[in-house]
PDB file of N, CA and C in Angstrom:
ATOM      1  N   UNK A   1       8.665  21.095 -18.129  1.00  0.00           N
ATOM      2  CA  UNK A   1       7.677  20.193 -17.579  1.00  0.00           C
ATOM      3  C   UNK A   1       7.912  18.785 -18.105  1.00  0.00           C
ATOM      4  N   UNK A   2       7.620  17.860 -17.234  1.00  0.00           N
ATOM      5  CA  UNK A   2       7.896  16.319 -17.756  1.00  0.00           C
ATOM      6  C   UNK A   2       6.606  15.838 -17.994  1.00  0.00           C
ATOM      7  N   UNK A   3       6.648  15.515 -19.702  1.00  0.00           N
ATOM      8  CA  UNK A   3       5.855  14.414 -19.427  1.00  0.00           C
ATOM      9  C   UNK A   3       5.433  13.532 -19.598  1.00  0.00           C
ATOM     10  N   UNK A   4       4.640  12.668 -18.897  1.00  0.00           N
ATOM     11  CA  UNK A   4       4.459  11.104 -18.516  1.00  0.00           C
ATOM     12  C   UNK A   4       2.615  11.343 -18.838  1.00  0.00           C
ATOM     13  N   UNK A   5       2.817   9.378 -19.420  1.00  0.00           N
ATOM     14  CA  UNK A   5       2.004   9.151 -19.950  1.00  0.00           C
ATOM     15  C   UNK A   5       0.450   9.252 -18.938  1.00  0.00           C
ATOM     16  N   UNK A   6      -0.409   9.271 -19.669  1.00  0.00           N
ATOM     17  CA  UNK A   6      -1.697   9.446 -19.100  1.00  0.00           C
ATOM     18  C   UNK A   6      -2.182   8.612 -17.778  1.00  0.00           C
ATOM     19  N   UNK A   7      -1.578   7.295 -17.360  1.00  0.00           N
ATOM     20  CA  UNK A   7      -1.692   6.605 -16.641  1.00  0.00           C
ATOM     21  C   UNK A   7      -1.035   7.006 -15.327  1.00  0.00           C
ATOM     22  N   UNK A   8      -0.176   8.051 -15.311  1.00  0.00           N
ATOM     23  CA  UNK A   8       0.848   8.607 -14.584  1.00  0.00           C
ATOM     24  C   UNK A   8       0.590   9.861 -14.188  1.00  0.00           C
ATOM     25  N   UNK A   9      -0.614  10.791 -14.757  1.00  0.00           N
ATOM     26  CA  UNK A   9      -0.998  12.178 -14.343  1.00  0.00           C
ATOM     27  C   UNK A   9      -1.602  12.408 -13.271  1.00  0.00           C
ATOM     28  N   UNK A  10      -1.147  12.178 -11.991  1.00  0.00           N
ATOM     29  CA  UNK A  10      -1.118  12.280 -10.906  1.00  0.00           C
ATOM     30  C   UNK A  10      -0.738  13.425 -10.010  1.00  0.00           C
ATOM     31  N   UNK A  11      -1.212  13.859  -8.649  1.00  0.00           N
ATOM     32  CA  UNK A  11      -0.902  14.903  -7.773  1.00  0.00           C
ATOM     33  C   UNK A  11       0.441  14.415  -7.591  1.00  0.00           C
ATOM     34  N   UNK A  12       1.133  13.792  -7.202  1.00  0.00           N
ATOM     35  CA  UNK A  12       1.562  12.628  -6.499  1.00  0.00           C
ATOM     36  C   UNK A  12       2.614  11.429  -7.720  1.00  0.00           C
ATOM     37  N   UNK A  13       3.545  11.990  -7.598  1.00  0.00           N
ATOM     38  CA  UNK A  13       4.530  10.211  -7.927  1.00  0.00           C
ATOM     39  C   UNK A  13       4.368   9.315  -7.362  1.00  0.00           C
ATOM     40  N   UNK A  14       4.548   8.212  -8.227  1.00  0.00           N
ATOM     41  CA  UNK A  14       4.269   6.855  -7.359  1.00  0.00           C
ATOM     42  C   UNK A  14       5.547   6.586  -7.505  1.00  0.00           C
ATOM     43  N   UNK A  15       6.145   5.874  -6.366  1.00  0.00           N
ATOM     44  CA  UNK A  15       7.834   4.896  -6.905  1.00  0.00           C
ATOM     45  C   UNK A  15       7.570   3.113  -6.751  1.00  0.00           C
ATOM     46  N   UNK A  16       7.444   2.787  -7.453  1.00  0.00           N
ATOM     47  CA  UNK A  16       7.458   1.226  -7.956  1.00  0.00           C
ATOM     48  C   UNK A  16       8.131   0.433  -6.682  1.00  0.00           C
ATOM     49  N   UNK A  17       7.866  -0.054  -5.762  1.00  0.00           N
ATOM     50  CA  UNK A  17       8.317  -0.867  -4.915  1.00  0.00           C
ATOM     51  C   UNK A  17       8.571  -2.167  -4.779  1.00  0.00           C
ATOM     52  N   UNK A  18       7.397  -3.310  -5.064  1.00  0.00           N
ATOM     53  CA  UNK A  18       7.268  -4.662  -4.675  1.00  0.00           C
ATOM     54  C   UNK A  18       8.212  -5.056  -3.482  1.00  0.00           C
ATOM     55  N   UNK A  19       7.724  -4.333  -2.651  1.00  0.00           N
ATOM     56  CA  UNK A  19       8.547  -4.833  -1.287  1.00  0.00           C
ATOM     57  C   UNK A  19       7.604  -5.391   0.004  1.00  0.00           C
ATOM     58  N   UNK A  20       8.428  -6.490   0.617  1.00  0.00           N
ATOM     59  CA  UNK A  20       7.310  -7.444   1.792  1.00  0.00           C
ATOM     60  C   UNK A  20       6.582  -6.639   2.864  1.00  0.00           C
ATOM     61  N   UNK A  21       5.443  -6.664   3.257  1.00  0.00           N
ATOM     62  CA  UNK A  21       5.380  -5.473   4.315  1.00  0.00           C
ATOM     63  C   UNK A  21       4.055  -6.452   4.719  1.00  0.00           C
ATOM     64  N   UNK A  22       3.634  -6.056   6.024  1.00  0.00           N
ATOM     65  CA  UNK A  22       2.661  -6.450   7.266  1.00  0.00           C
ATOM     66  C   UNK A  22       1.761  -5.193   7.228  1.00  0.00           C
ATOM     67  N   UNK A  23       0.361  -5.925   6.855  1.00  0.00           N
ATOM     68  CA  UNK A  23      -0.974  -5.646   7.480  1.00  0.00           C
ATOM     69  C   UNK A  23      -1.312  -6.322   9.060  1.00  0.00           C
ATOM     70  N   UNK A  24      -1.410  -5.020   9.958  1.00  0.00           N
ATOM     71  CA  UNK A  24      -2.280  -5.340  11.199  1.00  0.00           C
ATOM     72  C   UNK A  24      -3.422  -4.842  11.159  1.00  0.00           C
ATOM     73  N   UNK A  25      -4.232  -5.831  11.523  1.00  0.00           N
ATOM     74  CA  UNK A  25      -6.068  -5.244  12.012  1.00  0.00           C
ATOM     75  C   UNK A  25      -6.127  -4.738  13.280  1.00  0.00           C
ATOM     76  N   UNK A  26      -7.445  -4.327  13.256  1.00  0.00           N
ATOM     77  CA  UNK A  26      -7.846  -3.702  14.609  1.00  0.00           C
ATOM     78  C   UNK A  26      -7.779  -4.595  15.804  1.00  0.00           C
ATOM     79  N   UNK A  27      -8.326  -6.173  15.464  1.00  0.00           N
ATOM     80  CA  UNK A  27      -8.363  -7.221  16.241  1.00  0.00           C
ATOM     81  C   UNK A  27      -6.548  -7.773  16.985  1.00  0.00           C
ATOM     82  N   UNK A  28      -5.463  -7.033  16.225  1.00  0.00           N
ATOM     83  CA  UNK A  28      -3.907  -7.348  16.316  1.00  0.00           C
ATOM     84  C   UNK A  28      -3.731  -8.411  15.286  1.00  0.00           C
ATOM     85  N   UNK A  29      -4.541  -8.967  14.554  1.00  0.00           N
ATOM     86  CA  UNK A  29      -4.111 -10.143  14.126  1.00  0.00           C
ATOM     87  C   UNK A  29      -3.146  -9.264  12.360  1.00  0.00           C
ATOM     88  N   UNK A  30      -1.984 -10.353  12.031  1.00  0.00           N
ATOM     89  CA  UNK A  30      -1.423  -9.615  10.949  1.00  0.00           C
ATOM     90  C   UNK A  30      -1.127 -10.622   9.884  1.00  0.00           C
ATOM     91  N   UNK A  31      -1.261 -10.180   8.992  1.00  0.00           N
ATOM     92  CA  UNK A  31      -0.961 -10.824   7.652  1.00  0.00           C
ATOM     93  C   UNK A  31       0.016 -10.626   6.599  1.00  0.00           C
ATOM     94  N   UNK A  32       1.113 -10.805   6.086  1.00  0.00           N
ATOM     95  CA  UNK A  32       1.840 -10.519   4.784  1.00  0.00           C
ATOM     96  C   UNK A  32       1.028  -9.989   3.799  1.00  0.00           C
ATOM     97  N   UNK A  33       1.592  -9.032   2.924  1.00  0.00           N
ATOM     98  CA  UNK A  33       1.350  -8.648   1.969  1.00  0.00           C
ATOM     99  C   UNK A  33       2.949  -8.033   0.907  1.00  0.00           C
ATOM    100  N   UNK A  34       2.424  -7.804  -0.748  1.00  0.00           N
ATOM    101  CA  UNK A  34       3.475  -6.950  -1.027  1.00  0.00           C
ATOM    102  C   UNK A  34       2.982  -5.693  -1.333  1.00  0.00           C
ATOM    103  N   UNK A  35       4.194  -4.335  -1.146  1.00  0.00           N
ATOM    104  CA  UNK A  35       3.482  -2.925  -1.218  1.00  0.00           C
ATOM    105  C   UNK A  35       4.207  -2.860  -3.041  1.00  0.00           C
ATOM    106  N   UNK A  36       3.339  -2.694  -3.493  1.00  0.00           N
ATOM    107  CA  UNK A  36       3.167  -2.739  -4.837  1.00  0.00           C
ATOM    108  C   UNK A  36       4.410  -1.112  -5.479  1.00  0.00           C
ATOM    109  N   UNK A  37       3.386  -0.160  -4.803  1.00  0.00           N
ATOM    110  CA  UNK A  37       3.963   1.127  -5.102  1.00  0.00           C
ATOM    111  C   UNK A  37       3.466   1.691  -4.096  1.00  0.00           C
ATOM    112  N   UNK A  38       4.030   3.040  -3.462  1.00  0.00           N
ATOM    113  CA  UNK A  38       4.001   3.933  -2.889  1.00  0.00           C
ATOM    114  C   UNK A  38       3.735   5.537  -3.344  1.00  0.00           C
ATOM    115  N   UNK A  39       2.954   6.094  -2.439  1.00  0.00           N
ATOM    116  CA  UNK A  39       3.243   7.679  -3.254  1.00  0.00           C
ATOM    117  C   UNK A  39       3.277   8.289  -1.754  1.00  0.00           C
ATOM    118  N   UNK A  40       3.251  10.034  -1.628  1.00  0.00           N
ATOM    119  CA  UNK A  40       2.918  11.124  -0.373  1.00  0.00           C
ATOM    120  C   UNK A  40       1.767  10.680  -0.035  1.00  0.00           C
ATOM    121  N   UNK A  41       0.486   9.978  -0.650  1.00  0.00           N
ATOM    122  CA  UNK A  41      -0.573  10.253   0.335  1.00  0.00           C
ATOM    123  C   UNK A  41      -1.436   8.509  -0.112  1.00  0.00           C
ATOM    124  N   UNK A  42      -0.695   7.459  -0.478  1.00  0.00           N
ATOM    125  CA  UNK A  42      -1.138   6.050  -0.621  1.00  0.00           C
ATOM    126  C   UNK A  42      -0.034   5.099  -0.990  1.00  0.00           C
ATOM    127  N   UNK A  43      -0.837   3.743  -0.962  1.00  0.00           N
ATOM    128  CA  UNK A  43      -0.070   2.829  -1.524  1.00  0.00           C
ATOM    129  C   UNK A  43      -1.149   1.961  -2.173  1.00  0.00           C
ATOM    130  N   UNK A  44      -0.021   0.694  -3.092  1.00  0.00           N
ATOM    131  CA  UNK A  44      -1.191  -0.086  -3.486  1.00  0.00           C
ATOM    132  C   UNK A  44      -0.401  -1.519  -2.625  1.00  0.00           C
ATOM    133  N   UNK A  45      -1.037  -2.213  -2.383  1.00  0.00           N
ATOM    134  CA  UNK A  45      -1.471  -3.458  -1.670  1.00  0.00           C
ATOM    135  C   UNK A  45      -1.285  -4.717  -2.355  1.00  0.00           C
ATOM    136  N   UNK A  46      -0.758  -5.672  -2.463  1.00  0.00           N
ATOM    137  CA  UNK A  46      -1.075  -7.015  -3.123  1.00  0.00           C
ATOM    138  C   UNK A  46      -0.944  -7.804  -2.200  1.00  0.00           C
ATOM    139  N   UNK A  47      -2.621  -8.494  -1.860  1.00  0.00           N
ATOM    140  CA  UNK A  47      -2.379  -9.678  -1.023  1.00  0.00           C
ATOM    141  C   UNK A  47      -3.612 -10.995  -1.602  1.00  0.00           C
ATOM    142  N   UNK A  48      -3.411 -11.980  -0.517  1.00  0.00           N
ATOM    143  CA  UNK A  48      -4.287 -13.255  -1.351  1.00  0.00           C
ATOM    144  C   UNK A  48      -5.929 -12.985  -0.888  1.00  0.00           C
ATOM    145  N   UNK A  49      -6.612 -11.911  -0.143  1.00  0.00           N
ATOM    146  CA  UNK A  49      -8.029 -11.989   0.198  1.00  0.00           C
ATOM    147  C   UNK A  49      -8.064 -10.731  -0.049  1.00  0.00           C
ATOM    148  N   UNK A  50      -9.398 -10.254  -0.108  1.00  0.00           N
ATOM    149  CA  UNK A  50      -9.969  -8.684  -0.668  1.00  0.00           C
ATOM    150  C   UNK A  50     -10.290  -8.313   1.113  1.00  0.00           C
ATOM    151  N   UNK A  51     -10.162  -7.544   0.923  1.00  0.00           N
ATOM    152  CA  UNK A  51     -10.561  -6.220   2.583  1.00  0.00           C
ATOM    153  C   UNK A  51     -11.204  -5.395   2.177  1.00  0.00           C
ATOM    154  N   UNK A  52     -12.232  -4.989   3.025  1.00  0.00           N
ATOM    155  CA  UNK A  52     -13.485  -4.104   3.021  1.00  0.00           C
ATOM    156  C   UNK A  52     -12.849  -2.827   2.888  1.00  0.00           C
ATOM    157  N   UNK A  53     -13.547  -1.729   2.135  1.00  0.00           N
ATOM    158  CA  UNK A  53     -13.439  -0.569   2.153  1.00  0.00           C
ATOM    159  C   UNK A  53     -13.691   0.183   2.830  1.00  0.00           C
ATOM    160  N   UNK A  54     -13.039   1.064   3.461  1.00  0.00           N
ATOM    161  CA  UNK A  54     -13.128   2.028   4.516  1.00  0.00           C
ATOM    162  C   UNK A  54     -12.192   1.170   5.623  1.00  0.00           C
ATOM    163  N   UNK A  55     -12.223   0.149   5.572  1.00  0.00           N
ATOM    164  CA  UNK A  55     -11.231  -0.595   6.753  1.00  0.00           C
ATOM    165  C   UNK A  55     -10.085   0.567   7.101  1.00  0.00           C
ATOM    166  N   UNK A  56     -10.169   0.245   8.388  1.00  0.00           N
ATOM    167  CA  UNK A  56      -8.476   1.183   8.696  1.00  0.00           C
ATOM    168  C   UNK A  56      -7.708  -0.140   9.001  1.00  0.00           C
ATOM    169  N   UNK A  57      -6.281   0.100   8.892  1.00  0.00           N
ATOM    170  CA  UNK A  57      -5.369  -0.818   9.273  1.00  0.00           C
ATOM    171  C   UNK A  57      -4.036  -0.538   9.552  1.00  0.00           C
ATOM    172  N   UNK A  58      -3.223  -1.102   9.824  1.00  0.00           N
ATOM    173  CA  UNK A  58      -1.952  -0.480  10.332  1.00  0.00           C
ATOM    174  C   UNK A  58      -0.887  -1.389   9.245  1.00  0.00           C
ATOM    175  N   UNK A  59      -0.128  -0.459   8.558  1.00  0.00           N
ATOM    176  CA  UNK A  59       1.327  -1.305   7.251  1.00  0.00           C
ATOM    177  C   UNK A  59       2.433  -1.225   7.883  1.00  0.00           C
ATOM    178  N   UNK A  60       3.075  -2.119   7.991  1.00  0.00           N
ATOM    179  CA  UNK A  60       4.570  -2.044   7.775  1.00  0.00           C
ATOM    180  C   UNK A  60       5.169  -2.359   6.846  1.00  0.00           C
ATOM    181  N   UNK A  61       6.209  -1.357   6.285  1.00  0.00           N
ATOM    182  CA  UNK A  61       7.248  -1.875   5.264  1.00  0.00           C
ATOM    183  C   UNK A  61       8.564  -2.062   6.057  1.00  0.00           C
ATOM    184  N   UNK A  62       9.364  -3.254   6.102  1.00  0.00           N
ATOM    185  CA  UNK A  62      10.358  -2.821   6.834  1.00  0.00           C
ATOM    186  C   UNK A  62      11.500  -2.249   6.081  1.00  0.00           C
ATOM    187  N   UNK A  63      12.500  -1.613   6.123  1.00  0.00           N
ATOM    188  CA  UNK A  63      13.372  -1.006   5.884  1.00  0.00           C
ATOM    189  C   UNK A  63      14.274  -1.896   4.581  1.00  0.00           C
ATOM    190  N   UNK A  64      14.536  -1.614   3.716  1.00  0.00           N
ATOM    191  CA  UNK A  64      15.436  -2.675   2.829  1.00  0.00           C
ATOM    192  C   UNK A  64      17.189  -2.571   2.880  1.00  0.00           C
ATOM    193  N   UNK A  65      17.334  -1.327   3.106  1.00  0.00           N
ATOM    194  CA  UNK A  65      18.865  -1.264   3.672  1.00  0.00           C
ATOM    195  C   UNK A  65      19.479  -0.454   4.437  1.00  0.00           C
ATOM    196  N   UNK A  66      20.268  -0.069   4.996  1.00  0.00           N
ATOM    197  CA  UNK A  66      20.401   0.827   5.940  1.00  0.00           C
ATOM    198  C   UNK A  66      20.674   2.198   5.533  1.00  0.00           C
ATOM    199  N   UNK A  67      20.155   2.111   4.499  1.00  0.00           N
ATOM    200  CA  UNK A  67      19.711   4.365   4.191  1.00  0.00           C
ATOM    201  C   UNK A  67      18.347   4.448   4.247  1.00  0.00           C
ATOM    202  N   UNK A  68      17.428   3.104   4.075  1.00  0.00           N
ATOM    203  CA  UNK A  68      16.012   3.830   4.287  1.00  0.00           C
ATOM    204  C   UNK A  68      16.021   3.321   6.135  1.00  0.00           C
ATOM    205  N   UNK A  69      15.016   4.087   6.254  1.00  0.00           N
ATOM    206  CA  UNK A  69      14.419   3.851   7.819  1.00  0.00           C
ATOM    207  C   UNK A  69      12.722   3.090   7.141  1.00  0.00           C
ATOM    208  N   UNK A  70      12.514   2.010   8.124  1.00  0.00           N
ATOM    209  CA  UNK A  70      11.150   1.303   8.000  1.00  0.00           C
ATOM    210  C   UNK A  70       9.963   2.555   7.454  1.00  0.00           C
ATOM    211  N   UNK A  71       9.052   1.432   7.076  1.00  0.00           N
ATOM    212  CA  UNK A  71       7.219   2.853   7.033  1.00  0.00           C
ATOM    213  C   UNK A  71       5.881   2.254   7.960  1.00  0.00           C
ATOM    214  N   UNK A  72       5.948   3.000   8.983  1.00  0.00           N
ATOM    215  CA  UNK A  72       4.632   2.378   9.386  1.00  0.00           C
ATOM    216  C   UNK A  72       3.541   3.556   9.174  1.00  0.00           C
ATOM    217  N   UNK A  73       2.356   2.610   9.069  1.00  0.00           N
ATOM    218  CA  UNK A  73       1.661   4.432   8.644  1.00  0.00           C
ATOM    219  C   UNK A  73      -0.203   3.608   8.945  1.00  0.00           C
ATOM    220  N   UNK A  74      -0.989   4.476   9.152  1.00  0.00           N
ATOM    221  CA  UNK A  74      -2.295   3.630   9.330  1.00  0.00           C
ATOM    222  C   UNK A  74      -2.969   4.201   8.173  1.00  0.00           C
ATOM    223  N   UNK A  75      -3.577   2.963   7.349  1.00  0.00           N
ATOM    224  CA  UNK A  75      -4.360   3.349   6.429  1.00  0.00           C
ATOM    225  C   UNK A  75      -5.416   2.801   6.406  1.00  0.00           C
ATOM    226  N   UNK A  76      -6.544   3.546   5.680  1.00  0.00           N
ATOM    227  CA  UNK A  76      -7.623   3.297   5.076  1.00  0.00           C
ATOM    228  C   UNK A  76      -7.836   2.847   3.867  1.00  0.00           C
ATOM    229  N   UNK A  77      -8.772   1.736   3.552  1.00  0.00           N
ATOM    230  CA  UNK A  77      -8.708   1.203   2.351  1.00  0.00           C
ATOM    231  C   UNK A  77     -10.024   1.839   1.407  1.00  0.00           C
ATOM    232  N   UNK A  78      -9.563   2.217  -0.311  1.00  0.00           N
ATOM    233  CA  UNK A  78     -10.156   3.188  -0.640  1.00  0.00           C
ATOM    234  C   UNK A  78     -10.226   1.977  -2.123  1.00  0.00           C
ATOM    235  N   UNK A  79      -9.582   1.485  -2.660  1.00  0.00           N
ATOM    236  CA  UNK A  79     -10.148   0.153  -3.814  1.00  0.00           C
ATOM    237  C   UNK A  79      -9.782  -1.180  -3.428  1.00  0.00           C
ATOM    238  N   UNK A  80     -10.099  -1.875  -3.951  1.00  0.00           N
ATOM    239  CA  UNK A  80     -10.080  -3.194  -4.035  1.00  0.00           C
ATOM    240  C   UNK A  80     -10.602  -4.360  -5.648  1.00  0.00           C
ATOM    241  N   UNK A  81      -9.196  -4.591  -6.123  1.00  0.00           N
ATOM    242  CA  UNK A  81      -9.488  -5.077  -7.289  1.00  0.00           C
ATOM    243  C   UNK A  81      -9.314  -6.674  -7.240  1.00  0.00           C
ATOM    244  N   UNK A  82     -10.145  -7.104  -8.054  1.00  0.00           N
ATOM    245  CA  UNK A  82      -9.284  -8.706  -8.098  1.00  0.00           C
ATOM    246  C   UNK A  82      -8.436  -9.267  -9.396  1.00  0.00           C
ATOM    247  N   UNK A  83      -7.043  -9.140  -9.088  1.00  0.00           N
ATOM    248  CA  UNK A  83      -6.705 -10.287 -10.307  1.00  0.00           C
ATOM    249  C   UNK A  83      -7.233 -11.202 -10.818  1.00  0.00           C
ATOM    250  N   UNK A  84      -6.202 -11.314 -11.976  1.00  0.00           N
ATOM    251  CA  UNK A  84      -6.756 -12.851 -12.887  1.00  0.00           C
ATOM    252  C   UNK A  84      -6.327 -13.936 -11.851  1.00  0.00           C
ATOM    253  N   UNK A  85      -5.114 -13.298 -11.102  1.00  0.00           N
ATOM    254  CA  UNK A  85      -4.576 -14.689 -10.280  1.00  0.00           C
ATOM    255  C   UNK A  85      -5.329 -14.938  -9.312  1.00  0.00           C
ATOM    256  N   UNK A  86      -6.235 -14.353  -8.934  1.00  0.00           N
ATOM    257  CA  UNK A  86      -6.914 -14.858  -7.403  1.00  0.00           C
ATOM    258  C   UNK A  86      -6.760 -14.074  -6.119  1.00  0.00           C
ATOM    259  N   UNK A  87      -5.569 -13.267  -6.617  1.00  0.00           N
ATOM    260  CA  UNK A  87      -5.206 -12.294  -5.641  1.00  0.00           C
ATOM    261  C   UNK A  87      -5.604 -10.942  -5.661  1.00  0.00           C
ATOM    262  N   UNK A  88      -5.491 -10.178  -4.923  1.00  0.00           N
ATOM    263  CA  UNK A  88      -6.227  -8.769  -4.742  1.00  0.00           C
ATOM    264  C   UNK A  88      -4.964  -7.878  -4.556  1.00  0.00           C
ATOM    265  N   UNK A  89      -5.699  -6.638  -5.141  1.00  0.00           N
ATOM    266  CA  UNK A  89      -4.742  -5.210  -5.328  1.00  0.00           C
ATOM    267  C   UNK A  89      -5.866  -4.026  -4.641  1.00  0.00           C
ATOM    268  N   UNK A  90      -5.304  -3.789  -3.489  1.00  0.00           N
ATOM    269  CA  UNK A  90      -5.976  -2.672  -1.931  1.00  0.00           C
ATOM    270  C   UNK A  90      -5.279  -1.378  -2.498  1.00  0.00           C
ATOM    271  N   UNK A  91      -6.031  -0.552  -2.439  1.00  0.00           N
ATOM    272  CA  UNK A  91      -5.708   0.805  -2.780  1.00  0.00           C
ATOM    273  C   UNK A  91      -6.179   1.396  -1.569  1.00  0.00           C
ATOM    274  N   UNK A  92      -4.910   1.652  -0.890  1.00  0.00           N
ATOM    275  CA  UNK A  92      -5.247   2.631   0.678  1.00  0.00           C
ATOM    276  C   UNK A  92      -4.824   3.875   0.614  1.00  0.00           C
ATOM    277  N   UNK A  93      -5.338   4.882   1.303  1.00  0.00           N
ATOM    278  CA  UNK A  93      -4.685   6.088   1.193  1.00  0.00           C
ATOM    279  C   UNK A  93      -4.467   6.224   3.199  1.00  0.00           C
ATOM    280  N   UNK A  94      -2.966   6.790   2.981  1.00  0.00           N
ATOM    281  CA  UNK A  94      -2.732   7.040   3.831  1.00  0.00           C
ATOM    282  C   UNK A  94      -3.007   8.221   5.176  1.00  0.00           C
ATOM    283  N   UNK A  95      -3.675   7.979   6.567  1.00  0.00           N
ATOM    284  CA  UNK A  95      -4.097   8.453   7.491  1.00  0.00           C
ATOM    285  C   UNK A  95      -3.109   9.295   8.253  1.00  0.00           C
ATOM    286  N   UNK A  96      -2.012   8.601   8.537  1.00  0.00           N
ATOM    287  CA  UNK A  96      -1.087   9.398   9.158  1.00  0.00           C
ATOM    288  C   UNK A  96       0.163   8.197   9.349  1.00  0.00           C
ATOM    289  N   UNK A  97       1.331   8.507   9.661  1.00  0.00           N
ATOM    290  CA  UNK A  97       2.149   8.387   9.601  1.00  0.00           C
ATOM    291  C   UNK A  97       2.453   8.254  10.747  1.00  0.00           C
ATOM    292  N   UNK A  98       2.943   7.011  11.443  1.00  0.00           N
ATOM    293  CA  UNK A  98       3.119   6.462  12.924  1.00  0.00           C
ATOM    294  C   UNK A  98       5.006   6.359  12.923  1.00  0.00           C
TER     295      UNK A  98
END
């Protein structure tokens, strides 16, 4: 058994990402964000405004080289923290997989 520290005892691995990816709303309108980390059933979010909880929304990550294939997936937003910087960290869990 491996193991990882208490911050890490999870259903679920996360893999460390910081990669560019697109929030769409319901309205179509879309915004940049970075996907912080990823796991099987969420991600975390870093963008410059906080979003309501329960929001659904639609992510894209696009693809970074040609062994991954893009992620689009619709999620629901389940935290919302604010940095020291002004910016916000969205904790969505993922709906399904488009």
């Amino acid at each position: 058994m491996i193991d990882r520290d208490y911050s890490e005892k999870r259903s679920y691995m996360r893999m460390n990402m910081d990669a560019a990816a697109i929030l769409r709303h319901g309205d179509g309108s879309e915004e940049p964000c970075i996907c912080k980390d990823l796991s099987a059933i969420g991600m975390l979010l870093e963008l410059d405004r906080a979003l309501t909880l329960e929001d659904i929304l639609d992510v894209h990550v696009p693809a970074f080289s040609n062994q991954f294939s893009p992620l689009d997936a619709e999620v629901r937003v389940v935290r919302v923290d604010e940095l020291a910087s002004g910016r916000y960290q969205i904790g969505v869990e993922i709906v399904q997989m488009k």
